[in-house]
C-alpha atoms as a PDB file:
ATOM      1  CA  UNK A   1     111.646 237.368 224.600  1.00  0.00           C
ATOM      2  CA  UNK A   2     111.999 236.264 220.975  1.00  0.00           C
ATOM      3  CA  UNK A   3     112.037 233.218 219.773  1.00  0.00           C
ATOM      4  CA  UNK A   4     113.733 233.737 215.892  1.00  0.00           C
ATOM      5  CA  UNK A   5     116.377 231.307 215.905  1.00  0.00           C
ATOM      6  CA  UNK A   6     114.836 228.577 218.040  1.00  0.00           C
ATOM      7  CA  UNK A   7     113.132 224.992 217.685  1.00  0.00           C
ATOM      8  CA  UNK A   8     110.242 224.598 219.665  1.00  0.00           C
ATOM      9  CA  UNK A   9     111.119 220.373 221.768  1.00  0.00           C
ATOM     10  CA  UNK A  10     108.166 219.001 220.001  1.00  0.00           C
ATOM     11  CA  UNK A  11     109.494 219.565 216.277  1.00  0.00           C
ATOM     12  CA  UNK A  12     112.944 218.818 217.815  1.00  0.00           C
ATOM     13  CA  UNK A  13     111.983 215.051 218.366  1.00  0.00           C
ATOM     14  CA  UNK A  14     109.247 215.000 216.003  1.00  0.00           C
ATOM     15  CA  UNK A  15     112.221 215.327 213.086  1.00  0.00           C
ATOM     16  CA  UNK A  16     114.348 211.930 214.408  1.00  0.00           C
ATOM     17  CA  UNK A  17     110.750 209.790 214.636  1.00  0.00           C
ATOM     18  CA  UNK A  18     109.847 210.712 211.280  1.00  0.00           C
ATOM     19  CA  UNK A  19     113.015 210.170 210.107  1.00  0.00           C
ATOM     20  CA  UNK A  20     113.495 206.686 211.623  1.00  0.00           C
ATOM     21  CA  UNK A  21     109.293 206.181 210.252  1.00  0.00           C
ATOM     22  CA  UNK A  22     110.836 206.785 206.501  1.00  0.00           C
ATOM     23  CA  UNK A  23     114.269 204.840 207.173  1.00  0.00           C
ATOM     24  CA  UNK A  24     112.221 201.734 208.193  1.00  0.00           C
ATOM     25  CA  UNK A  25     109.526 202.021 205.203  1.00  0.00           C
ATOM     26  CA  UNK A  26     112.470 202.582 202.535  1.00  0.00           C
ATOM     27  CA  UNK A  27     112.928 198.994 201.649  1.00  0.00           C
ATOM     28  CA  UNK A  28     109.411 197.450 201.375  1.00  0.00           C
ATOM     29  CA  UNK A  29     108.562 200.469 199.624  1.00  0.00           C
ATOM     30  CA  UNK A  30     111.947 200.125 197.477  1.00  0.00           C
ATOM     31  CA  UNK A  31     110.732 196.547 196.821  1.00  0.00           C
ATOM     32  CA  UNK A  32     107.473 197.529 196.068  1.00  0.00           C
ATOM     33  CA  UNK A  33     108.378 200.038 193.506  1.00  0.00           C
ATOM     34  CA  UNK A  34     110.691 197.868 191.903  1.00  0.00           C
ATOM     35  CA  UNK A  35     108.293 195.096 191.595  1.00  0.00           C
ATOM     36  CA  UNK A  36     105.510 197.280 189.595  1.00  0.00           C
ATOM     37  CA  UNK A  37     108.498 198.540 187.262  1.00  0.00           C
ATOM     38  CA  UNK A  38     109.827 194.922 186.534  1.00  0.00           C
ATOM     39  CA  UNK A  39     106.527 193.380 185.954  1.00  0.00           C
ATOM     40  CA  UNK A  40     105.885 196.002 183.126  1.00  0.00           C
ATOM     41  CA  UNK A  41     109.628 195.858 181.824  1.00  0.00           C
ATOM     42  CA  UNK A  42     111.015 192.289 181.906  1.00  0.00           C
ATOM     43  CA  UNK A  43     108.000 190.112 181.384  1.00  0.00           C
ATOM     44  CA  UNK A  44     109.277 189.533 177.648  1.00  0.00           C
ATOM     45  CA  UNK A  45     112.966 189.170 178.928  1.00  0.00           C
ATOM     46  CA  UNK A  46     112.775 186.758 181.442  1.00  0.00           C
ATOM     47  CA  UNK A  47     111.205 183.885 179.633  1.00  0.00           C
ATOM     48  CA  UNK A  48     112.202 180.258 178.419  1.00  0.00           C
ATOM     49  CA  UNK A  49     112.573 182.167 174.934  1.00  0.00           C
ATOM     50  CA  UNK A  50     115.234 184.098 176.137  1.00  0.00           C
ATOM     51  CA  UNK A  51     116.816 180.805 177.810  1.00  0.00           C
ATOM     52  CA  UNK A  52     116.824 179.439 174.267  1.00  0.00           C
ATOM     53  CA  UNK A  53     118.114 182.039 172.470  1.00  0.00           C
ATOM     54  CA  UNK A  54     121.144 181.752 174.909  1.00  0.00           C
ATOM     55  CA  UNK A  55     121.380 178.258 175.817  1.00  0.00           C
ATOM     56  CA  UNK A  56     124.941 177.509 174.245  1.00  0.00           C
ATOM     57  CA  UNK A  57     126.429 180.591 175.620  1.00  0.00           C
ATOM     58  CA  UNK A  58     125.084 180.357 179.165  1.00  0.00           C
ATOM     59  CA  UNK A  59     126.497 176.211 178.755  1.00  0.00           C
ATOM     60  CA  UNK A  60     130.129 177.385 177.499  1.00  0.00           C
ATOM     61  CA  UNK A  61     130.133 180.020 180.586  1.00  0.00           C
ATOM     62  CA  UNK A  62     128.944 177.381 183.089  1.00  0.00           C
ATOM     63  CA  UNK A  63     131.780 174.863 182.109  1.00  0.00           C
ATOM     64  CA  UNK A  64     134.402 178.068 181.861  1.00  0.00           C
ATOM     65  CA  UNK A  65     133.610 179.456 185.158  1.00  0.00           C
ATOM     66  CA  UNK A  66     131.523 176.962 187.504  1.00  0.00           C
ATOM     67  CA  UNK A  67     131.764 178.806 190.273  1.00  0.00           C
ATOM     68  CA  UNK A  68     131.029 182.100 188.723  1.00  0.00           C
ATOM     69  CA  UNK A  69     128.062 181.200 187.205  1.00  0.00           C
ATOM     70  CA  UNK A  70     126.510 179.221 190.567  1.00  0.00           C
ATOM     71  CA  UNK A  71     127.154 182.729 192.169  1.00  0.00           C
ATOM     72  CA  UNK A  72     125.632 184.511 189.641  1.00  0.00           C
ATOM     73  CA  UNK A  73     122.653 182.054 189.051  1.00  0.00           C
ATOM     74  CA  UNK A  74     122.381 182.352 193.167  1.00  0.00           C
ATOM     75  CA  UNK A  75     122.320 186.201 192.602  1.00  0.00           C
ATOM     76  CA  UNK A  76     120.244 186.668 190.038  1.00  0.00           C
ATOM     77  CA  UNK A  77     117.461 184.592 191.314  1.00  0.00           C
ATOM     78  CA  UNK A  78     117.448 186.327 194.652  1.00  0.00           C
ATOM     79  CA  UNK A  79     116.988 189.410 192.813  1.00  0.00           C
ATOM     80  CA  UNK A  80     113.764 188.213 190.786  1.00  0.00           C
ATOM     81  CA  UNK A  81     112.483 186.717 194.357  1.00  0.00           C
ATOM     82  CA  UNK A  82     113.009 189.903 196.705  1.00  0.00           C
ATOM     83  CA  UNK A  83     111.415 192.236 193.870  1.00  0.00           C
ATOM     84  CA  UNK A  84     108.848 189.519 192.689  1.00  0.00           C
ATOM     85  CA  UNK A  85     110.214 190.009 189.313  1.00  0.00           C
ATOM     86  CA  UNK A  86     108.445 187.329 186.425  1.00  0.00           C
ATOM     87  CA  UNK A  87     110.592 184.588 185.501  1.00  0.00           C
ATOM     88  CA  UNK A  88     110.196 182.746 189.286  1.00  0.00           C
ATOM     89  CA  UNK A  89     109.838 179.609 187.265  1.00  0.00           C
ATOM     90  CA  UNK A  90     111.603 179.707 184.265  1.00  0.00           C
ATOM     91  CA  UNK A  91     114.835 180.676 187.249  1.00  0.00           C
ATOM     92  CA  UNK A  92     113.939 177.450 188.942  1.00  0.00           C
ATOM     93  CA  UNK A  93     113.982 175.119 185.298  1.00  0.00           C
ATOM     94  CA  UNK A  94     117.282 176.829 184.623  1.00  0.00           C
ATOM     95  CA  UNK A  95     118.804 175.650 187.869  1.00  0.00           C
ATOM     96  CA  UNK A  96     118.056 172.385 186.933  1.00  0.00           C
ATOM     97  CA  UNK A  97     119.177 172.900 183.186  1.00  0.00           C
ATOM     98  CA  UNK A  98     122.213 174.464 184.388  1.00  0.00           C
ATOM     99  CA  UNK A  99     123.392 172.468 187.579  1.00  0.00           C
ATOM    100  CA  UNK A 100     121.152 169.307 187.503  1.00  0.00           C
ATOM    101  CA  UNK A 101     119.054 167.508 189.963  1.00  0.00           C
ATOM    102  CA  UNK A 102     120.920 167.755 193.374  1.00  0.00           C
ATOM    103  CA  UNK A 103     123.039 171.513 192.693  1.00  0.00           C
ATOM    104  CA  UNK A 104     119.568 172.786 191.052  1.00  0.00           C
ATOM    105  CA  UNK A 105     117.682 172.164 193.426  1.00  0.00           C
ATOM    106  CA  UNK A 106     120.368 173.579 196.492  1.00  0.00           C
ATOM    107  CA  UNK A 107     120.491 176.608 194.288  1.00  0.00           C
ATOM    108  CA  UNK A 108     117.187 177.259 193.973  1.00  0.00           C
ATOM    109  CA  UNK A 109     116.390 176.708 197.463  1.00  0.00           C
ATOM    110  CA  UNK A 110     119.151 178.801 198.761  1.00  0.00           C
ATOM    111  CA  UNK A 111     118.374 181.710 196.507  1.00  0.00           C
ATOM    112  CA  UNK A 112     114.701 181.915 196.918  1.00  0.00           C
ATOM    113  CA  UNK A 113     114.989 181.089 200.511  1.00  0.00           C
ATOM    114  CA  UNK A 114     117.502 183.925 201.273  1.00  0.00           C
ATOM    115  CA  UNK A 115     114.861 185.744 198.732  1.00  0.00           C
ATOM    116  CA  UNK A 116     112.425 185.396 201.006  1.00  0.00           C
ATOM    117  CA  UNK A 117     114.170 186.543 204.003  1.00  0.00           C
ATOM    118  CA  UNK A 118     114.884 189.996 202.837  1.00  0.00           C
ATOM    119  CA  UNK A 119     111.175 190.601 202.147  1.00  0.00           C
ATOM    120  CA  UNK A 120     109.962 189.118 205.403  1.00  0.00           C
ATOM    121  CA  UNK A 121     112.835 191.302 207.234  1.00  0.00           C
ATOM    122  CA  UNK A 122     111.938 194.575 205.171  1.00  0.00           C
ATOM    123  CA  UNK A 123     108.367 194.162 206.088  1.00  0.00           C
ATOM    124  CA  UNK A 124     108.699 193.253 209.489  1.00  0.00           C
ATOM    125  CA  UNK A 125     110.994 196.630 209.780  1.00  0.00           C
ATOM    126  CA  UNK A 126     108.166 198.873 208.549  1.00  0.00           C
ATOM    127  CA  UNK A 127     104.676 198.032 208.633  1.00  0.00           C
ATOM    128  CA  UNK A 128     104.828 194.614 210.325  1.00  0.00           C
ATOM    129  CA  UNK A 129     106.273 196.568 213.871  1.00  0.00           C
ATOM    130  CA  UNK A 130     103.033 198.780 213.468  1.00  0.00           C
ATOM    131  CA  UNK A 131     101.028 195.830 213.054  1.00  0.00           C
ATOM    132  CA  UNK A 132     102.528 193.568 215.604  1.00  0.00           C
ATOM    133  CA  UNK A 133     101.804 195.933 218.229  1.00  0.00           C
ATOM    134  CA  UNK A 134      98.360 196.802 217.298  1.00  0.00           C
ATOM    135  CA  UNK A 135      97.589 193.073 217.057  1.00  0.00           C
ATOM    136  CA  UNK A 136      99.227 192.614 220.717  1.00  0.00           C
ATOM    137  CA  UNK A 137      97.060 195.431 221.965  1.00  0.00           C
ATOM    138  CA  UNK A 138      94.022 194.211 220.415  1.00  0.00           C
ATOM    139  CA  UNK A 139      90.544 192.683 221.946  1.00  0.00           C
ATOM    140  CA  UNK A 140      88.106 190.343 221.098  1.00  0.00           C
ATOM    141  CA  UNK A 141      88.106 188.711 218.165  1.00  0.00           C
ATOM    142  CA  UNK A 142      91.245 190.172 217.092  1.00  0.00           C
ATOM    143  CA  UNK A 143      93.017 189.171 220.489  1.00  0.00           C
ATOM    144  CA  UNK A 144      91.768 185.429 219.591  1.00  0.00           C
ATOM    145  CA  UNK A 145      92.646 185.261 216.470  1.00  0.00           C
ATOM    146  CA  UNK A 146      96.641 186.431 217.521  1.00  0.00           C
ATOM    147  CA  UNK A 147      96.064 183.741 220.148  1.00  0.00           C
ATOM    148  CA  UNK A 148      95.598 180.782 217.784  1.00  0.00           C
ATOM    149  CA  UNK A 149      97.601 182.090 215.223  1.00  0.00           C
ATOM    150  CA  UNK A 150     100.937 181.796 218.007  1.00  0.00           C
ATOM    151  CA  UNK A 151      99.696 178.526 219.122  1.00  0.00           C
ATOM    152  CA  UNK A 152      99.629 177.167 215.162  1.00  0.00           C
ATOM    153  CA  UNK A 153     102.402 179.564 213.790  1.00  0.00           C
ATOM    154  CA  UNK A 154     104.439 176.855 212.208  1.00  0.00           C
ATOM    155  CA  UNK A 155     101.965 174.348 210.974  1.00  0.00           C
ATOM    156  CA  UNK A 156     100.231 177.901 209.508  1.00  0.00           C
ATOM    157  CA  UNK A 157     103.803 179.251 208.037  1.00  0.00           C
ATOM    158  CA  UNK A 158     103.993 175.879 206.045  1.00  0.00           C
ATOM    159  CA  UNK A 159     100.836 175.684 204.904  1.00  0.00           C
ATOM    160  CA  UNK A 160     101.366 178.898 203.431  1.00  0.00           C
ATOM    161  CA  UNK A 161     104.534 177.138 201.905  1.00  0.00           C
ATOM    162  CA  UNK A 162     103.096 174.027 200.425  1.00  0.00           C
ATOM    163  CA  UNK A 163      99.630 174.970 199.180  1.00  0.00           C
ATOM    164  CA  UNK A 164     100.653 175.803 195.899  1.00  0.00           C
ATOM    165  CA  UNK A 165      98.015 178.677 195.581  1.00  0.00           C
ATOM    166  CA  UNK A 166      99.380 181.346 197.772  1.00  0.00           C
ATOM    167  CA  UNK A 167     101.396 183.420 195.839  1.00  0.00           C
ATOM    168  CA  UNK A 168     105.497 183.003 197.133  1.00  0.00           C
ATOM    169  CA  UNK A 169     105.112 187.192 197.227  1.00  0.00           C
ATOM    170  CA  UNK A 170     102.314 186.731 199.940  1.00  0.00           C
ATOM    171  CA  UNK A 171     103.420 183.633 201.869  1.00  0.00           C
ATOM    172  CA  UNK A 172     106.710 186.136 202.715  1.00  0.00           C
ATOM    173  CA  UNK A 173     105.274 189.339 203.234  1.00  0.00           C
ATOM    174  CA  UNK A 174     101.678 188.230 205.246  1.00  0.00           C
ATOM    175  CA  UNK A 175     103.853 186.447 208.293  1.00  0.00           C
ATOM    176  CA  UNK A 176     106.188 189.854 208.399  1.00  0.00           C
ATOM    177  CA  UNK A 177     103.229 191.784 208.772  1.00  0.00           C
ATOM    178  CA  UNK A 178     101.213 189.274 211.730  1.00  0.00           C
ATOM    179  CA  UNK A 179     104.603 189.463 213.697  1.00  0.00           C
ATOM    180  CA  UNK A 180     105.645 185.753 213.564  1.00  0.00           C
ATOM    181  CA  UNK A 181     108.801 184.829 214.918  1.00  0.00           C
ATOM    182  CA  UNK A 182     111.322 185.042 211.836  1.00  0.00           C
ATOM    183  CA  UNK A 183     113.548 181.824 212.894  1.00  0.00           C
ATOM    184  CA  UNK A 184     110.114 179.524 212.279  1.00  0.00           C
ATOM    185  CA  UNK A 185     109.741 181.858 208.964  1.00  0.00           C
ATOM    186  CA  UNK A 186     113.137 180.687 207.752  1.00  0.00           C
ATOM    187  CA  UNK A 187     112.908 177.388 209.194  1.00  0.00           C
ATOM    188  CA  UNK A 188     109.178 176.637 207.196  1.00  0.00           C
ATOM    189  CA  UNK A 189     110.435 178.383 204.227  1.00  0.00           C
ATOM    190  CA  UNK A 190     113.596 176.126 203.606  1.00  0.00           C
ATOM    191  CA  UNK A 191     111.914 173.195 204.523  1.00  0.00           C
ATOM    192  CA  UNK A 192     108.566 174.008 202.703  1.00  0.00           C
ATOM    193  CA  UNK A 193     109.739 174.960 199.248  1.00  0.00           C
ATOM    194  CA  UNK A 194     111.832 171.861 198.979  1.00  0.00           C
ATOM    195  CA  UNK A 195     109.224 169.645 197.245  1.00  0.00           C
ATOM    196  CA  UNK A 196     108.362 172.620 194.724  1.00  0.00           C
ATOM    197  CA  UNK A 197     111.837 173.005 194.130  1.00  0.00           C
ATOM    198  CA  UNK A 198     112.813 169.671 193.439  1.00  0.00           C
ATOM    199  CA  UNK A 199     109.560 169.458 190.578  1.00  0.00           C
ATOM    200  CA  UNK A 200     110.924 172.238 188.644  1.00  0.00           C
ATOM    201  CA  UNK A 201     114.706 171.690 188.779  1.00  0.00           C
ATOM    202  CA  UNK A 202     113.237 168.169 187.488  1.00  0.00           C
ATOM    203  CA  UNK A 203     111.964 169.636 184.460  1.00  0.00           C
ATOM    204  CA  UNK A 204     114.897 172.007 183.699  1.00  0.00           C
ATOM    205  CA  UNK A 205     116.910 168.698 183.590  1.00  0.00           C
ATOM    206  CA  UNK A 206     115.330 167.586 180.833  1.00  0.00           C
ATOM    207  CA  UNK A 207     115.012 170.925 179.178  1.00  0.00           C
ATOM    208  CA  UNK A 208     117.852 170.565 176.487  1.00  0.00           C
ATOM    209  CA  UNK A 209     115.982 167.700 174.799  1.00  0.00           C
ATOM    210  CA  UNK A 210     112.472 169.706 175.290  1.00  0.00           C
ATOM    211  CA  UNK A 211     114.102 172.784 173.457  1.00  0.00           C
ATOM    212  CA  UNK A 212     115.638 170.464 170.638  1.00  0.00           C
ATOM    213  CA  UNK A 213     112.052 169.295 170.370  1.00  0.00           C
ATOM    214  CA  UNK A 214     111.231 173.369 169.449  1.00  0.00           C
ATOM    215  CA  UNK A 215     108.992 172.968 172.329  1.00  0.00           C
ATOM    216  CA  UNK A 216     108.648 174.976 175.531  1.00  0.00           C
ATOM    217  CA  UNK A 217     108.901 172.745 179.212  1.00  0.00           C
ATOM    218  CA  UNK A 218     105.378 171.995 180.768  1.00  0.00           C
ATOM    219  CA  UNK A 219     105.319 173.930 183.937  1.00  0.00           C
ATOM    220  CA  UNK A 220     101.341 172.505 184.443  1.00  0.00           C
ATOM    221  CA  UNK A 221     103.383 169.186 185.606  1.00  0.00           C
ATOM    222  CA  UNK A 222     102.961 170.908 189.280  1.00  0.00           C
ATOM    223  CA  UNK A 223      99.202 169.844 189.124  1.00  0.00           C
ATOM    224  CA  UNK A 224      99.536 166.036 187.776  1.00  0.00           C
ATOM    225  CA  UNK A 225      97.832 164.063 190.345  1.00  0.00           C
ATOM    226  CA  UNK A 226     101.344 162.182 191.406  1.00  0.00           C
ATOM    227  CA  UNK A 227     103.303 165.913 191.908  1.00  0.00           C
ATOM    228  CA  UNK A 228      99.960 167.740 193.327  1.00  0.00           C
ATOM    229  CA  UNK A 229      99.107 164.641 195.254  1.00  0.00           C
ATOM    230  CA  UNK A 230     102.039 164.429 197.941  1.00  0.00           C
ATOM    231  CA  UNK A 231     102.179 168.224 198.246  1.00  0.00           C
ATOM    232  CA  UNK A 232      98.643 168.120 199.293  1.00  0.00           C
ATOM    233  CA  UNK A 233      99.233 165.344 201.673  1.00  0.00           C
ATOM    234  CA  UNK A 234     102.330 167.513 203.152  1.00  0.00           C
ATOM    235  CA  UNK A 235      99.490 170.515 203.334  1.00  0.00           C
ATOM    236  CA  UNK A 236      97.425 167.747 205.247  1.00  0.00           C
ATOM    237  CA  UNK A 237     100.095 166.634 207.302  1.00  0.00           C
ATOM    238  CA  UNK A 238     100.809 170.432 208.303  1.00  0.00           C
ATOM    239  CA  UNK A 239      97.168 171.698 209.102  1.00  0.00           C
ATOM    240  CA  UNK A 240      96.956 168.211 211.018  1.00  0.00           C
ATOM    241  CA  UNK A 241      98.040 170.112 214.365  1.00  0.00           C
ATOM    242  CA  UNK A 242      96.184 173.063 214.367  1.00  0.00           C
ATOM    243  CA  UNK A 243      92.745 170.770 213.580  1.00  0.00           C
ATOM    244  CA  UNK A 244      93.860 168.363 216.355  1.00  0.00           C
ATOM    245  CA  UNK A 245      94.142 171.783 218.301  1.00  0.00           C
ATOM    246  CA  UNK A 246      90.759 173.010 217.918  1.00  0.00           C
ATOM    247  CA  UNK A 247      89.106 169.709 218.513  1.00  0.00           C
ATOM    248  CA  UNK A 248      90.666 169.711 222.125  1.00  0.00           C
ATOM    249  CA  UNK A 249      89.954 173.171 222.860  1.00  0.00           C
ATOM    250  CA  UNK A 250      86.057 172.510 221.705  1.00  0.00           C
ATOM    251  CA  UNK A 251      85.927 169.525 223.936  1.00  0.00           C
ATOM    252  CA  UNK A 252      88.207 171.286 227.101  1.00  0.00           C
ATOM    253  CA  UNK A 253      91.395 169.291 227.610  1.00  0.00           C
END
């Protein structure tokens, strides 16, 4: 009997799997592509130069069209956070330079918060599933570390959100990939970028006088000792749990 015109089953539903395997890699690997492009193309674009060069006109539009502009300040910056595009900070100063203090600082949360999302969700879709399940399957070591990590996932999601060292590009896409649960993601990411927020709105209220100074803003304010000092304490406060954790389990109640 001949088989010319016939798929064997096996390619029939290997097609659909790899299919589905390439649907749900397509947007990390979109971001990821992006993000190499952007960091080579608009490092000299996105800048507090470029903020100064169009300072009156991005003013004039703001009192035009308000509500235009918060949309497309709300856009724009979710753009630079999904595809960790430079200009994270000077997008943060301009909220504050734009909108002041208290509409800064709502803007910059909600943008780089909804940011964040989209990475953690287009991770999770692709590798993080593979992951997840490999980490669920896993002994030993592995299978302990999973353990405590579940036990301390939201004092360990805002530690990753408050110690200003991990990258905002990791602190999304490492809890994707460890499977945590993404309602404690968003909930720790709203809540934990808050105080770094609310620093550099601060400084992009004051920008207009640093810019008629000829001067650039001071983004090393983040590391004076009364800024770095209560974000540590909130690191402290966080990790305070999973420390009180492992003492109990080390002494068996």
């Amino acid at each position: 009997m001949s088989l010319l015109g016939k798929t064997p089953v096996g390619m029939d539903q290997a097609r659909p799997e790899t299919r589905n395997k390439l649907l749900r890699y397509a947007p990390l690997t979109a971001i990821l592509i992006v993000a190499v492009i952007g960091t080579f193309t608009l490092r000299d674009h996105l800048s507090f130069e470029t903020l100064r060069e169009n300072r009156e006109a991005l003013l004039a539009f703001r009192d035009a069209h308000y509500i235009l502009m918060s949309a497309a300040f709300i856009a724009l910056y979710f753009v630079v956070v999904v595809f960790s595009l430079p200009g994270a900070g000077v997008s943060s100063v301009t909220g504050g330079f734009l909108f002041g203090l208290a509409l800064g600082t709502t803007f910059n949360v909600l943008a780089a918060s909804l940011g964040a999302f989209a990475i953690f969700l287009a991770a999770r879709a692709g590798l993080g599933r593979a992951l997840t399940a490999k980490m669920a399957a896993s002994e030993g070591a592995l299978k302990k570390l999973n353990k405590r990590l579940r036990e301390n996932e939201i004092s360990v999601l805002f530690l990753l959100r408050l110690v200003p060292a991990v990258p905002f590009f990791v602190a999304n896409l490492l809890p994707a990939l460890v499977g945590v649960k993404f309602r404690n993601f968003a909930m720790t990411t709203v809540l934990g970028i808050i105080p770094g927020a609310l620093v550099f709105t601060w400084i992009g209220v004051g920008l207009g006088e640093v810019f008629d100074r000829g001067e650039n803003p001071d983004l090393s304010l983040l590391w004076e000792p009364q800024i770095i000092g209560p974000i540590l304490g909130l690191s402290a406060l966080a990790a305070l749990p999973i420390v009180l954790r492992a003492v109990r389990s080390r002494k068996g109640f």
